[in-house]
C-alpha atoms as a PDB file:
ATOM      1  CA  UNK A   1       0.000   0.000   0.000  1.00  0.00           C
ATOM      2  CA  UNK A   2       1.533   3.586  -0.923  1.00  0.00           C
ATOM      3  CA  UNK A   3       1.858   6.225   1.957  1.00  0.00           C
ATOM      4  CA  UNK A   4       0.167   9.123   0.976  1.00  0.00           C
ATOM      5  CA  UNK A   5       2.401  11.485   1.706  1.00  0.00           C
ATOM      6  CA  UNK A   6       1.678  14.907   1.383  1.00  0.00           C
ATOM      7  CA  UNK A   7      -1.019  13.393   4.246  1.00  0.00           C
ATOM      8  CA  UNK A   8       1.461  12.800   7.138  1.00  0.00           C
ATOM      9  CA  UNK A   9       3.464  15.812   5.456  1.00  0.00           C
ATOM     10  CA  UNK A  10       0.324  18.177   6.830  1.00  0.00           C
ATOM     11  CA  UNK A  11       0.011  15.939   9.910  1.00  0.00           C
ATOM     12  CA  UNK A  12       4.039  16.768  10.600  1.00  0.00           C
ATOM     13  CA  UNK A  13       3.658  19.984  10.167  1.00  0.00           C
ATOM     14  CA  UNK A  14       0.711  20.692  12.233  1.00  0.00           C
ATOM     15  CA  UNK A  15       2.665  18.907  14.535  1.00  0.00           C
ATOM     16  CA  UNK A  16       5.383  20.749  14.425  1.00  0.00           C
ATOM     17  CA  UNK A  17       4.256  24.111  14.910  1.00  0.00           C
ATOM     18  CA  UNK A  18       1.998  22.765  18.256  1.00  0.00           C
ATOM     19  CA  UNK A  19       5.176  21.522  19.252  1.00  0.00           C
ATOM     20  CA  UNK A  20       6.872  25.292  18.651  1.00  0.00           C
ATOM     21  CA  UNK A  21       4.375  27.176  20.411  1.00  0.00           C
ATOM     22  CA  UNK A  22       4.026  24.371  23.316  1.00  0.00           C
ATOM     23  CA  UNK A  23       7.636  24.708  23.722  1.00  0.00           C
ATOM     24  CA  UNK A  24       7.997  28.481  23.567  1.00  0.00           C
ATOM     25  CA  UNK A  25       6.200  28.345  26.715  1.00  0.00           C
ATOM     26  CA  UNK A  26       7.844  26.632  28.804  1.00  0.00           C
ATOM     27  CA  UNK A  27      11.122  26.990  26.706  1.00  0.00           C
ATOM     28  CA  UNK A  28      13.576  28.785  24.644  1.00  0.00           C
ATOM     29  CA  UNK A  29      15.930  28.200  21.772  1.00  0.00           C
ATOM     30  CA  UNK A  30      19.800  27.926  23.271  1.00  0.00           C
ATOM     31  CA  UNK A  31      21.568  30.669  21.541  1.00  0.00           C
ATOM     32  CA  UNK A  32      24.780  28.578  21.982  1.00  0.00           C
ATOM     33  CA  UNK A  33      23.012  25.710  20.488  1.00  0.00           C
ATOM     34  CA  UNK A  34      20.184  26.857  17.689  1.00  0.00           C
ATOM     35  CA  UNK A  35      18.792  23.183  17.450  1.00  0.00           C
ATOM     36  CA  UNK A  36      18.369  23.047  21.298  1.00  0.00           C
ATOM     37  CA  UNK A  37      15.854  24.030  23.548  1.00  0.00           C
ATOM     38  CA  UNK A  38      16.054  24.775  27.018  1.00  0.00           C
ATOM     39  CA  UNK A  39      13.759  25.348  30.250  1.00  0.00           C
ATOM     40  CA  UNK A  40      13.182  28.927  31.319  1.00  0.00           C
ATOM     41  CA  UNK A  41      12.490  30.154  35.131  1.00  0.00           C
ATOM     42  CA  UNK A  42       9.346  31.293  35.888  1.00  0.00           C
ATOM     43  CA  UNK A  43       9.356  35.087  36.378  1.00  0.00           C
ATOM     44  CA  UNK A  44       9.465  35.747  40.447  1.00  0.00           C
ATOM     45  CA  UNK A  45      10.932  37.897  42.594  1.00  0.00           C
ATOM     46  CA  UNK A  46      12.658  35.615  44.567  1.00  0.00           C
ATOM     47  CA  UNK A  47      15.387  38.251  46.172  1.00  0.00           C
ATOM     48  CA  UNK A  48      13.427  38.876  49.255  1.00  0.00           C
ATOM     49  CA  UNK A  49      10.957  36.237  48.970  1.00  0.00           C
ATOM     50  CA  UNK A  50      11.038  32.995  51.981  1.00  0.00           C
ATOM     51  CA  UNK A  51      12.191  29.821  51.714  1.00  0.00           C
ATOM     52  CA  UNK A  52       8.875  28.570  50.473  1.00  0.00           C
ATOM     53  CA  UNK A  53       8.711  31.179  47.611  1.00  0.00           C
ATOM     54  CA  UNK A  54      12.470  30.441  46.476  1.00  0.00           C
ATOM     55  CA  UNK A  55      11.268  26.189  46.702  1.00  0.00           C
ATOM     56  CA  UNK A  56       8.289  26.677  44.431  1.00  0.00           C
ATOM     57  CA  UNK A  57      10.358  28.855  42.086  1.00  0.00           C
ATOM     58  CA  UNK A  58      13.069  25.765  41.712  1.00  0.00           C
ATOM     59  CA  UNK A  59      10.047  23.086  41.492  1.00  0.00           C
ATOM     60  CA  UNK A  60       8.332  25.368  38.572  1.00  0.00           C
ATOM     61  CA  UNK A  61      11.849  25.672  37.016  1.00  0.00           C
ATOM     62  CA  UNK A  62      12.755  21.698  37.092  1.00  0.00           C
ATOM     63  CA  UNK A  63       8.802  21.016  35.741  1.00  0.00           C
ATOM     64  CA  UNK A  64       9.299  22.991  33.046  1.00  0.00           C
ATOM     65  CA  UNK A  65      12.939  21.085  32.353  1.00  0.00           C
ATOM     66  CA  UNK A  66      11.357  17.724  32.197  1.00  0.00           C
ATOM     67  CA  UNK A  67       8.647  19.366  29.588  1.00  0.00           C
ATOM     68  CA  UNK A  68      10.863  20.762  27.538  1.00  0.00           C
ATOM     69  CA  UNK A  69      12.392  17.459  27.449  1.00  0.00           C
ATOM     70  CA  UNK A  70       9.692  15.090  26.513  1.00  0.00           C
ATOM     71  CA  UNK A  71       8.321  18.008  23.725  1.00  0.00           C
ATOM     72  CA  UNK A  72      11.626  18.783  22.234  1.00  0.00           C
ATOM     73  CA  UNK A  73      11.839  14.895  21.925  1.00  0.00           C
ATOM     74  CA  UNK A  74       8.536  14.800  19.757  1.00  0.00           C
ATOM     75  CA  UNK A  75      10.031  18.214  17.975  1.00  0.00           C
ATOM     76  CA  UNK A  76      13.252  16.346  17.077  1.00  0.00           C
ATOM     77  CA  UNK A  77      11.235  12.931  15.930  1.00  0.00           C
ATOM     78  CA  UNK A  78       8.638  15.213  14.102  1.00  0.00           C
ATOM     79  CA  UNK A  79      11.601  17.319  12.308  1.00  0.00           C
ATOM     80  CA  UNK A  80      13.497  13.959  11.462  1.00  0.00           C
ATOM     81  CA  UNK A  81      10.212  12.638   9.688  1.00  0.00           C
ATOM     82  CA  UNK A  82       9.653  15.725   7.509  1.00  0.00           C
ATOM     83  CA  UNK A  83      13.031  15.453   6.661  1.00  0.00           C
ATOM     84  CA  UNK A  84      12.667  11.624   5.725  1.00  0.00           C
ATOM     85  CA  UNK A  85       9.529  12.508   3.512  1.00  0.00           C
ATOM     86  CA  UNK A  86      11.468  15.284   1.447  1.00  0.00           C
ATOM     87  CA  UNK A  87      14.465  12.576   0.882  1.00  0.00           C
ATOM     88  CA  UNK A  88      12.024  10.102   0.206  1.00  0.00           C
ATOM     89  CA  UNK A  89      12.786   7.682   3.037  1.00  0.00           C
ATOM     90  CA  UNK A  90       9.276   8.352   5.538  1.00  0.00           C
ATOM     91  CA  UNK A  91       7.800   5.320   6.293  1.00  0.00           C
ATOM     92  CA  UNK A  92      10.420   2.804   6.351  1.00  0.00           C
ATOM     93  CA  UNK A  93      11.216   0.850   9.623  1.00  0.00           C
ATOM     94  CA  UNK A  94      15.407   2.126  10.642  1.00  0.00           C
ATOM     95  CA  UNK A  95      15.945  -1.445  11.814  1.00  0.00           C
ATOM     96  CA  UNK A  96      14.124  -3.827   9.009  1.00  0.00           C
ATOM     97  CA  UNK A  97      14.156  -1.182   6.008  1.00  0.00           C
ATOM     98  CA  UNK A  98      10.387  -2.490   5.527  1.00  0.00           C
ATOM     99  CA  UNK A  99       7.256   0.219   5.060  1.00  0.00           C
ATOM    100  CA  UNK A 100       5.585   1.131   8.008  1.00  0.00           C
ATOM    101  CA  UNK A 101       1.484   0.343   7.723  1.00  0.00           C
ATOM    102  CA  UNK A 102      -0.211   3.422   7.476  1.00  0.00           C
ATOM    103  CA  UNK A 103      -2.422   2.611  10.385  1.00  0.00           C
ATOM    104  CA  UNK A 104       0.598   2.936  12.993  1.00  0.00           C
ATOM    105  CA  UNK A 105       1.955   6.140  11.004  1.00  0.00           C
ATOM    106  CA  UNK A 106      -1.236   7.625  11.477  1.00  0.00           C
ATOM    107  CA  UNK A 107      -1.425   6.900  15.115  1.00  0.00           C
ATOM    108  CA  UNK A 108       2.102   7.952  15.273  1.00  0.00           C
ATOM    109  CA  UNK A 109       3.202   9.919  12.038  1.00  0.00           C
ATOM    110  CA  UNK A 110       7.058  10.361  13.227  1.00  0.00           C
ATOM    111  CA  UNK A 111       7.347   6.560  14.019  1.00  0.00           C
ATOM    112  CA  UNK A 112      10.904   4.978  12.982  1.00  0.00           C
ATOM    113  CA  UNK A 113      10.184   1.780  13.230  1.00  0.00           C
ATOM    114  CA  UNK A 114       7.352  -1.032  12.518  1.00  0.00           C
ATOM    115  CA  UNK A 115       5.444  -2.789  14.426  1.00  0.00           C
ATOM    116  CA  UNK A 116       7.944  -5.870  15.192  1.00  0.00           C
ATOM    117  CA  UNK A 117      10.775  -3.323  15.842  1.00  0.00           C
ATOM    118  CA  UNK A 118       8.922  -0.747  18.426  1.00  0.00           C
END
């Protein structure tokens, strides 16, 4: 069966810019590093604030770390498939080379591998 792909191409990109605008709010672009993303603090006055202020400053900070982890992940995956569709490799499992069925690329349009290699 032939992937459509101008299909998951939309899909990706809708994905994509969700994924921009998630991340660019809990997030910014490293300007050390333009493909990485990184946590930002949330705004507080912390310099005469008490210890509990200071604590839930930290705990907002490391939440929005492990966010900006799991959606830059997704970014990264969704980026790679775009990429695969424009050099004509989308759909094909990285470990067997075989297609991917279109039912498990819709579910999961950036998947890398089929269903025997997840």
């Amino acid at each position: 069966m032939a992937i459509d792909y101008e299909h998951f191409k939309k899909k990706l990109e809708t994905e994509k810019e969700l994924l921009e605008k998630e991340l660019g709010a809990v997030g910014r672009i490293n300007p050390d590093n333009l493909s990485d993303w990184e946590a930002i603090p949330i705004d507080r006055d912390t310099s005469q604030a008490d210890e509990n202020t200071v604590a839930d400053s930290i705990e907002d900070y490391e939440d929005n770390v492990a966010i900006v982890n799991t959606l830059e992940t997704r970014y990264q995956d969704t980026k790679s498939a775009l990429d695969k569709i424009k050099h004509d490799t989308y759909g094909l499992c990285q470990v067997c080379k075989e297609e991917i069925d279109a039912e498990r690329l819709e579910a999961n349009p950036s998947a890398r591998t089929c269903r025997k290699h997840m």
